[in-house]
Protein backbone atom coordinates (compact mmCIF):
# COMPACT_ATOMS: atom_id res chain seq x y z
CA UNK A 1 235.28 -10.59 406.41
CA UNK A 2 232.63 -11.54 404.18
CA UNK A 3 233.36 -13.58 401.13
CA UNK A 4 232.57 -11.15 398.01
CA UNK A 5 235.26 -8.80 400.82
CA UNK A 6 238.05 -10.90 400.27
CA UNK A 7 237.41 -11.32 396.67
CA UNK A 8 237.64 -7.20 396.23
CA UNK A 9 240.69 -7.36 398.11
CA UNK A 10 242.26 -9.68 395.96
CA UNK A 11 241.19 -7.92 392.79
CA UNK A 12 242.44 -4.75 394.14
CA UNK A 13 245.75 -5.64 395.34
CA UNK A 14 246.52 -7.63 391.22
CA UNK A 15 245.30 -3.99 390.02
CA UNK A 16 247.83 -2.43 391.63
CA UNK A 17 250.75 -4.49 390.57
CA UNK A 18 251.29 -3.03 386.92
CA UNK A 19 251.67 0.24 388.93
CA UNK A 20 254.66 -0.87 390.92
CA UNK A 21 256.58 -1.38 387.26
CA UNK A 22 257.45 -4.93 387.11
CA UNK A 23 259.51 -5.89 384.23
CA UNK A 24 257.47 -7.72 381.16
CA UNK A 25 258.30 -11.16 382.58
CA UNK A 26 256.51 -10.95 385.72
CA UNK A 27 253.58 -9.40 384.01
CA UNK A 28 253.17 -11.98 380.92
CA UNK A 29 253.56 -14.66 383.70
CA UNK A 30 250.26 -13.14 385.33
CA UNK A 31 248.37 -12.77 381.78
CA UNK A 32 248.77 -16.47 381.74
CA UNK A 33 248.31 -17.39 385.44
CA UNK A 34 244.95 -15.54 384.74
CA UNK A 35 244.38 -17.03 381.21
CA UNK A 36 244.96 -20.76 383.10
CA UNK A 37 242.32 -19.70 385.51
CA UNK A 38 239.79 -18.64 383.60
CA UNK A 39 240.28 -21.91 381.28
CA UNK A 40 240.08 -23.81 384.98
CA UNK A 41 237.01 -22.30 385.80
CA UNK A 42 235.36 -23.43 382.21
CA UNK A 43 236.58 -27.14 383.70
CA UNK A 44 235.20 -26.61 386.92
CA UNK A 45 232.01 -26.02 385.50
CA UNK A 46 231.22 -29.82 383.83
CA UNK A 47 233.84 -31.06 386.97
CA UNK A 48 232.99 -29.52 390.01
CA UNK A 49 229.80 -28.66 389.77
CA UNK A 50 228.23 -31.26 387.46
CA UNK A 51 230.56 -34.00 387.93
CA UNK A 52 231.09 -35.03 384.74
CA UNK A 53 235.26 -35.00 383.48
CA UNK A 54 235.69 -33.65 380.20
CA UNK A 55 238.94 -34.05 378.57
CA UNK A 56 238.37 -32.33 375.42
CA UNK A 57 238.53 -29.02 377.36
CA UNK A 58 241.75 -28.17 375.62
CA UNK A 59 239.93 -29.12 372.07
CA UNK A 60 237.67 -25.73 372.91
CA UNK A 61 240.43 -23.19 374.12
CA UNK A 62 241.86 -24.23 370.83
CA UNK A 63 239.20 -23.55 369.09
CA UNK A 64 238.44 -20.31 370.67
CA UNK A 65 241.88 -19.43 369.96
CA UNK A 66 242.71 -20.21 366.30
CA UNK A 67 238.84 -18.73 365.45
CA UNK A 68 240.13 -15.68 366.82
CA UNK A 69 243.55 -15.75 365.44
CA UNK A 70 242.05 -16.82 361.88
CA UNK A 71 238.91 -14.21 362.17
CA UNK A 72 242.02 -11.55 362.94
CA UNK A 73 244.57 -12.32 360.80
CA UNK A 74 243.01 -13.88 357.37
CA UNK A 75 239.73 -12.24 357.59
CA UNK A 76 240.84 -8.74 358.53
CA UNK A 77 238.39 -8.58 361.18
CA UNK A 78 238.31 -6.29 365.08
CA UNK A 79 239.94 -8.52 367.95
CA UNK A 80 236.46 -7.36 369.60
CA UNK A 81 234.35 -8.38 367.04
CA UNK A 82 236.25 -11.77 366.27
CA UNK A 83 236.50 -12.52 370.20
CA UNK A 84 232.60 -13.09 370.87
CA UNK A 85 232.09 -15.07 367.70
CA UNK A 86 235.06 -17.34 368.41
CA UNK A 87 233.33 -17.64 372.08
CA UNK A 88 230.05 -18.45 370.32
CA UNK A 89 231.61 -21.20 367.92
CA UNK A 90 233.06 -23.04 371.29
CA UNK A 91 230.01 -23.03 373.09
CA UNK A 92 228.38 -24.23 369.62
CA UNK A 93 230.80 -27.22 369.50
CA UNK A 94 230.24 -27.74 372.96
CA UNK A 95 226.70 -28.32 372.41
CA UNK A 96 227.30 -30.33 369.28
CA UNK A 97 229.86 -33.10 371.42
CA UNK A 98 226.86 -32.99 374.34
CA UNK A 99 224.07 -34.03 371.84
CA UNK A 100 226.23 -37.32 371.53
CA UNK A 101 229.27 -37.68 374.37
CA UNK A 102 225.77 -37.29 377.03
CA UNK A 103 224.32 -40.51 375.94
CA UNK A 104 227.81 -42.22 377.42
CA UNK A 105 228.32 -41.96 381.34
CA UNK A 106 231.23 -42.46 383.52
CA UNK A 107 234.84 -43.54 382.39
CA UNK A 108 232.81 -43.74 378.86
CA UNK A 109 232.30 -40.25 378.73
CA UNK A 110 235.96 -38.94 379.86
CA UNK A 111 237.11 -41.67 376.87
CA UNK A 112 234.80 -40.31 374.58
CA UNK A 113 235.44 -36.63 375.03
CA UNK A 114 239.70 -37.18 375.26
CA UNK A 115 239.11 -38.74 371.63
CA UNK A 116 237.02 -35.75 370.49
CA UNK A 117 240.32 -33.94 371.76
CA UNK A 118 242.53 -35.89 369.99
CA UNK A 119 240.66 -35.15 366.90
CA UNK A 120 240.23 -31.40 367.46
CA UNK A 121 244.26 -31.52 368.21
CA UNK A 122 244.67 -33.31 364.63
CA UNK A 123 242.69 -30.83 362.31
CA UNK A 124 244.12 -28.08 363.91
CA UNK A 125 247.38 -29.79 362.99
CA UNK A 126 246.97 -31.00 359.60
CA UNK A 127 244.49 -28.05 357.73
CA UNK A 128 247.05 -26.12 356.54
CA UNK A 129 245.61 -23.66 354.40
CA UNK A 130 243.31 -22.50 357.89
CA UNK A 131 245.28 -23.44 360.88
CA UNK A 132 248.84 -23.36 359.39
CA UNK A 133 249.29 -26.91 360.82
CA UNK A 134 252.96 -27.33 361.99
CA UNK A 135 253.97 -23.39 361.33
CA UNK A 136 250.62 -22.70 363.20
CA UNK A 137 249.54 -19.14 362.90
CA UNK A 138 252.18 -16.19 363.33
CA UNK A 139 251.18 -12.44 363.39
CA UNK A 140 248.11 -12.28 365.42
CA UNK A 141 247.83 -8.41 366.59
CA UNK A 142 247.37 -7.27 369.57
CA UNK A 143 243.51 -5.65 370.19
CA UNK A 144 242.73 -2.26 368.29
CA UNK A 145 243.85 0.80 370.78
CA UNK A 146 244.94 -1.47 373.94
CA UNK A 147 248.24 0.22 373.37
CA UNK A 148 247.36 3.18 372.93
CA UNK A 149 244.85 3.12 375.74
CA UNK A 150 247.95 1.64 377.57
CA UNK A 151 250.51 4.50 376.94
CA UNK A 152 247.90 7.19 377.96
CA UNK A 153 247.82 5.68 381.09
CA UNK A 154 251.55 5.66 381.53
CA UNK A 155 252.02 1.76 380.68
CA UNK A 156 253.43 -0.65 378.21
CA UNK A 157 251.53 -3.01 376.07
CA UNK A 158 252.43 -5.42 378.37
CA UNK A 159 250.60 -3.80 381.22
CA UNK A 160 247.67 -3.33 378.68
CA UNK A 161 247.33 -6.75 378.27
CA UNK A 162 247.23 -7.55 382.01
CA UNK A 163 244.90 -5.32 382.65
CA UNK A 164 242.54 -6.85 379.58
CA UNK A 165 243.68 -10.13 381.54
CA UNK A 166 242.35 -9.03 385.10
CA UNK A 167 238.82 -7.82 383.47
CA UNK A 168 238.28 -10.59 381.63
CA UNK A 169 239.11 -12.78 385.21
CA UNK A 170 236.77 -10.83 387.13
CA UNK A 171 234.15 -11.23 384.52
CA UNK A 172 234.32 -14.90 384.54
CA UNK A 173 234.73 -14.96 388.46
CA UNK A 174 231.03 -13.14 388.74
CA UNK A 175 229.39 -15.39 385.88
CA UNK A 176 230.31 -18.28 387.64
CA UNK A 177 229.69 -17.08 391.00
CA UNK A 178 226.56 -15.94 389.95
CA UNK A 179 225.63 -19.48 388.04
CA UNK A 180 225.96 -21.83 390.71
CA UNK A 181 224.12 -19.49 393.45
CA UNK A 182 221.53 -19.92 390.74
CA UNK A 183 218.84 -22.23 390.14
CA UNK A 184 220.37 -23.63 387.01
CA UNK A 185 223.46 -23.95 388.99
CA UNK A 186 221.93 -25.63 392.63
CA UNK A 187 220.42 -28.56 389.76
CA UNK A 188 224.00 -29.22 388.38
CA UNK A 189 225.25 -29.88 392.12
CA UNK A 190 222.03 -31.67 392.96
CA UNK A 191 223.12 -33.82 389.19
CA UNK A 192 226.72 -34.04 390.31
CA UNK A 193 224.55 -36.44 393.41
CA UNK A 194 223.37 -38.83 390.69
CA UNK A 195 221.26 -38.52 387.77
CA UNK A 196 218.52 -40.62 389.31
CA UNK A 197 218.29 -38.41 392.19
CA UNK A 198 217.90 -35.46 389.94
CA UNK A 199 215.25 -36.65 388.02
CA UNK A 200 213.38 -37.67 390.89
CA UNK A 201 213.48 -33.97 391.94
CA UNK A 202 212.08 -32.84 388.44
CA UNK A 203 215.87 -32.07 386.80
CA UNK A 204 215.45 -32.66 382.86
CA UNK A 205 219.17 -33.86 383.17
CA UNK A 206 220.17 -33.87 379.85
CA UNK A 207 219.13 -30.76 379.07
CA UNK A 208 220.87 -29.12 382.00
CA UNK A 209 224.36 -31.33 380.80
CA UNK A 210 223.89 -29.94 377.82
CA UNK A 211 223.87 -26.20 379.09
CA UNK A 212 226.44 -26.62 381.33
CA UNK A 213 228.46 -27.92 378.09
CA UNK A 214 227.78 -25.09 376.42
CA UNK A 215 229.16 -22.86 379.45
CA UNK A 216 232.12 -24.50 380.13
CA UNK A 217 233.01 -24.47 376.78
CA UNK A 218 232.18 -21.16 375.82
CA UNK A 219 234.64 -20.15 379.00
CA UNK A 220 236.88 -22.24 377.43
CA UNK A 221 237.09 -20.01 374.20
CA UNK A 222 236.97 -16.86 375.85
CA UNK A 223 240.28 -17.76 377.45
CA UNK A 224 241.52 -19.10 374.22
CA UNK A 225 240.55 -15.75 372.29
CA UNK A 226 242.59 -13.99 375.37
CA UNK A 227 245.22 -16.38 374.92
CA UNK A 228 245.48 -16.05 370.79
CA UNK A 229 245.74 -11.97 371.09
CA UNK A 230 248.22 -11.47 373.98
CA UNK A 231 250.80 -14.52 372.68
CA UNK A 232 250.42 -13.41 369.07
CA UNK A 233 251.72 -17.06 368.12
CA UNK A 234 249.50 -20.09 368.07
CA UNK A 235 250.05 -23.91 367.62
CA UNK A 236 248.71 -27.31 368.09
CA UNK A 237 249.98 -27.99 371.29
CA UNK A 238 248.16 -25.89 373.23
CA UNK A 239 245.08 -27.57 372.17
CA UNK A 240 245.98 -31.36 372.93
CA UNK A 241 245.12 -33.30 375.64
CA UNK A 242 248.70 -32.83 377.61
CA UNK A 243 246.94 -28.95 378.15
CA UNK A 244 243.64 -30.81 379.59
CA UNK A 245 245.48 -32.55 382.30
CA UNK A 246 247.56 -29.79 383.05
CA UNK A 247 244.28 -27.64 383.65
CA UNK A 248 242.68 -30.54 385.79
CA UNK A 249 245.89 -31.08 387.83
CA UNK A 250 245.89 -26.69 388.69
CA UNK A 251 241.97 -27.56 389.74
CA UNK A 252 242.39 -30.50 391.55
CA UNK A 253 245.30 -28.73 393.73
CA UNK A 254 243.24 -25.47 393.88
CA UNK A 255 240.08 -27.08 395.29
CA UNK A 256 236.84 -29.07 392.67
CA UNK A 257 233.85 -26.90 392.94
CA UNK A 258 234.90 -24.15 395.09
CA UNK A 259 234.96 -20.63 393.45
CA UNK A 260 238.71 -19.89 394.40
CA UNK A 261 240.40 -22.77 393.67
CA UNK A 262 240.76 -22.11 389.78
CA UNK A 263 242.01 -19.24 390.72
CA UNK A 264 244.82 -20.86 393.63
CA UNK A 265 246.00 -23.63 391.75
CA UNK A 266 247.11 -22.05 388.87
CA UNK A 267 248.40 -19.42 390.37
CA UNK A 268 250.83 -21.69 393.00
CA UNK A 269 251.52 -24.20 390.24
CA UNK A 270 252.35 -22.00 387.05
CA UNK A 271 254.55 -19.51 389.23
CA UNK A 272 256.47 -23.08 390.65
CA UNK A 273 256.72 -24.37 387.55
CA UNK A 274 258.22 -21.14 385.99
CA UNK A 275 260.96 -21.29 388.68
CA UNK A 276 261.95 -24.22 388.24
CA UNK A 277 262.04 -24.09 384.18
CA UNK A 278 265.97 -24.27 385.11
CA UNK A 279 265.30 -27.72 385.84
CA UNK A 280 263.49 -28.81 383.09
CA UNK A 281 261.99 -32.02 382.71
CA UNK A 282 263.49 -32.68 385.75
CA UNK A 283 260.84 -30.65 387.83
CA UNK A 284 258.52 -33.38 387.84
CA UNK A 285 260.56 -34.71 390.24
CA UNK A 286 259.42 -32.37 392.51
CA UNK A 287 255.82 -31.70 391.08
CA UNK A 288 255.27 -35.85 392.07
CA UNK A 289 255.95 -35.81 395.25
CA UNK A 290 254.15 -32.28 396.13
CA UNK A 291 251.03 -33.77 394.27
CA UNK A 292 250.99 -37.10 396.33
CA UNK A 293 251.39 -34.88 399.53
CA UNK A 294 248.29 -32.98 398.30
CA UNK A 295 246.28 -35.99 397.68
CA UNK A 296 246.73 -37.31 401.30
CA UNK A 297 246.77 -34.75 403.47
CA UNK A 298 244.47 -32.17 401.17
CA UNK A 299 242.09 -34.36 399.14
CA UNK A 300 239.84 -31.60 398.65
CA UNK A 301 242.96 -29.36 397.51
CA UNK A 302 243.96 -26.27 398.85
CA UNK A 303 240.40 -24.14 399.68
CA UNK A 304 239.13 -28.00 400.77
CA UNK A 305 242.13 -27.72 403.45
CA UNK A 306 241.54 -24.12 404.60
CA UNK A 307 238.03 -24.20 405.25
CA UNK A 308 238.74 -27.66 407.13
CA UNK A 309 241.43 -25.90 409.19
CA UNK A 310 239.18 -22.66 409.60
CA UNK A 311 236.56 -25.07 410.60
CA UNK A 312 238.53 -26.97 413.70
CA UNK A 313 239.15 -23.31 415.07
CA UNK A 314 235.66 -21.71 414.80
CA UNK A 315 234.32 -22.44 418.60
CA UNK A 316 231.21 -24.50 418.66
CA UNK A 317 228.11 -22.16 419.07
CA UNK A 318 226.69 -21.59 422.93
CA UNK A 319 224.43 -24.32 424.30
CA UNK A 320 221.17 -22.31 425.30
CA UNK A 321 220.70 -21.68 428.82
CA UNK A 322 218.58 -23.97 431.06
CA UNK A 323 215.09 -22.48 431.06
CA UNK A 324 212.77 -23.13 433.62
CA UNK A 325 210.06 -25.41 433.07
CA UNK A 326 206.58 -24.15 432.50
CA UNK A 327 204.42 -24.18 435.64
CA UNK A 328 201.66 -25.93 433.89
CA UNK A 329 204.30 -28.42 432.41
CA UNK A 330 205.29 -29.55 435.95
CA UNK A 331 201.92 -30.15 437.23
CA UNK A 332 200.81 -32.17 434.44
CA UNK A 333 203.53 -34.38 435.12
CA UNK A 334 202.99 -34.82 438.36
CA UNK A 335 199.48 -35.85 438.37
């Protein structure tokens, strides 16, 4: 089955769950298993592809989110109208850090960028009169005629919101998919190589960091505007960098620069971790040891192990068959 096949499939069959009538639970848990991948693929962007680690990711779905929440529910405005402008100001921001965090390289860059986190986590914390700080913001609505939309359709909000979930998935599946098969996309793997090797093939580097910035933030928000609209609460936390590693742990398990693994790892690790919410913060416990499993056996994570596995049982292609030498051939070599 062909790749873009399988990816149908799996589109198809999350479509149809709403239909079978889950309860809300098991539908809010996929709104944010979807929410966590789209956010993962914004990583996997600046990670996977360009190979730069950016631990201010958090810092953007924050900002995506409380610019939609704020644009919503102190400015009056359309969920629809406030969600592309609170994508636009992450990608913005995004471009503002890469004008200065792309002049660092290395563990200087991840340092830089986790204290541009920090700071984004602390405004949104202490600006009161915007963000609400501690209270955060409360109220947010849910998008203009989603549930009505929903209850033609024979479903509850809830279903209305995975559904706005599972669009807004596939949407950031196909830009990505379609941005690394790309030029633009084939120069941030050749720059994930080394810088000096991309500039040797005519890569303006920086300017290509800076886009890819720009993307992976603007992902970033879009999951953060998702996020703001279908919790209806906000606050701080969600933004810090705790939420960063949390995102790079659900990529490194699903697979760095594959196209499914944003999608795996969050989807194994947020449905583990919700079953074992009995256990609070004693599921680490098991989390640890999974993890150090993962890192021996599966360095590559989870896609990195299947196509290894697929690739030990594919049988080596057919030698060609012995063809008889050319007449001419064999009387030039004997004389």
């Amino acid at each position: 089955m062909k790749g873009w096949m399988w990816w149908v499939a799996v589109f198809v069959l999350a479509a149809l769950v709403p239909l079978f009538g889950p309860s809300g639970y098991v539908l809010d848990i996929g709104v944010n298993i979807m929410i966590y991948a789209i956010l993962a693929y914004g990583l996997n962007v600046l990670l996977g592809y360009t190979g730069q680690l950016p631990l201010a990711h958090a810092g953007f779905f924050g900002i995506g989110a409380y610019a939609t929440g704020i644009l919503t529910l102190k400015m009056g405005w359309s969920f629809w109208l406030a969600w592309p402008v609170a994508v636009a100001i992450s990608a913005v921001a995004g471009l503002l850090l890469g004008l200065v965090a792309f002049r660092t390289k290395g563990d200087t860059f991840a340092i830089f960028t986790l204290g541009v986190g920090v700071i984004i986590m602390l405004v949104i914390n202490k600006w009161d009169a915007l963000t609400g700080g501690n209270d955060g913001l409360n109220g947010i609505m849910p998008p203009a005629g989603l549930e009505a939309l929903s209850k033609s359709v024979g479903l509850k909000l809830s279903g209305g919101f995975y559904y706005l979930a599972l669009i807004s998935l596939a949407l950031t599946v196909i830009a990505v998919a379609r941005t690394r098969g790309s030029v633009f996309g084939r120069s941030l793997i050749a720059i994930r190589g080394g810088d000096d090797l991309a500039r040797s093939a005519g890569i303006d580097v920086y300017s290509h960091k800076l886009r890819a910035m720009m993307l992976s933030t603007a992902i970033a928000g879009f999951a953060g505007g998702l996020y703001a609209t279908s919790l209806g609460f906000l606050g701080s936390a969600a933004t810090g960098p705790i939420q960063t590693f949390t995102i790079l742990l659900y990529l490194l398990v699903g697979g760095l620069g594959t196209l499914a693994g944003p999608l795996l790892g969050p989807a194994l690790m947020y449905t583990l971790a919700q079953n074992l919410k009995g256990l609070q913060d004693y599921q680490y416990i098991v989390f640890g040891p999974l993890l150090v499993l993962l890192i021996m056996f599966a360095p590559q994570g989870l896609v990195g192990l299947w196509h290894r596995l697929t690739a030990r049982r594919t049988p080596p292609p057919a030698a060609p068959p012995n063809q008889k030498p050319n007449q001419k051939e064999v009387t030039s070599a004997g004389s």
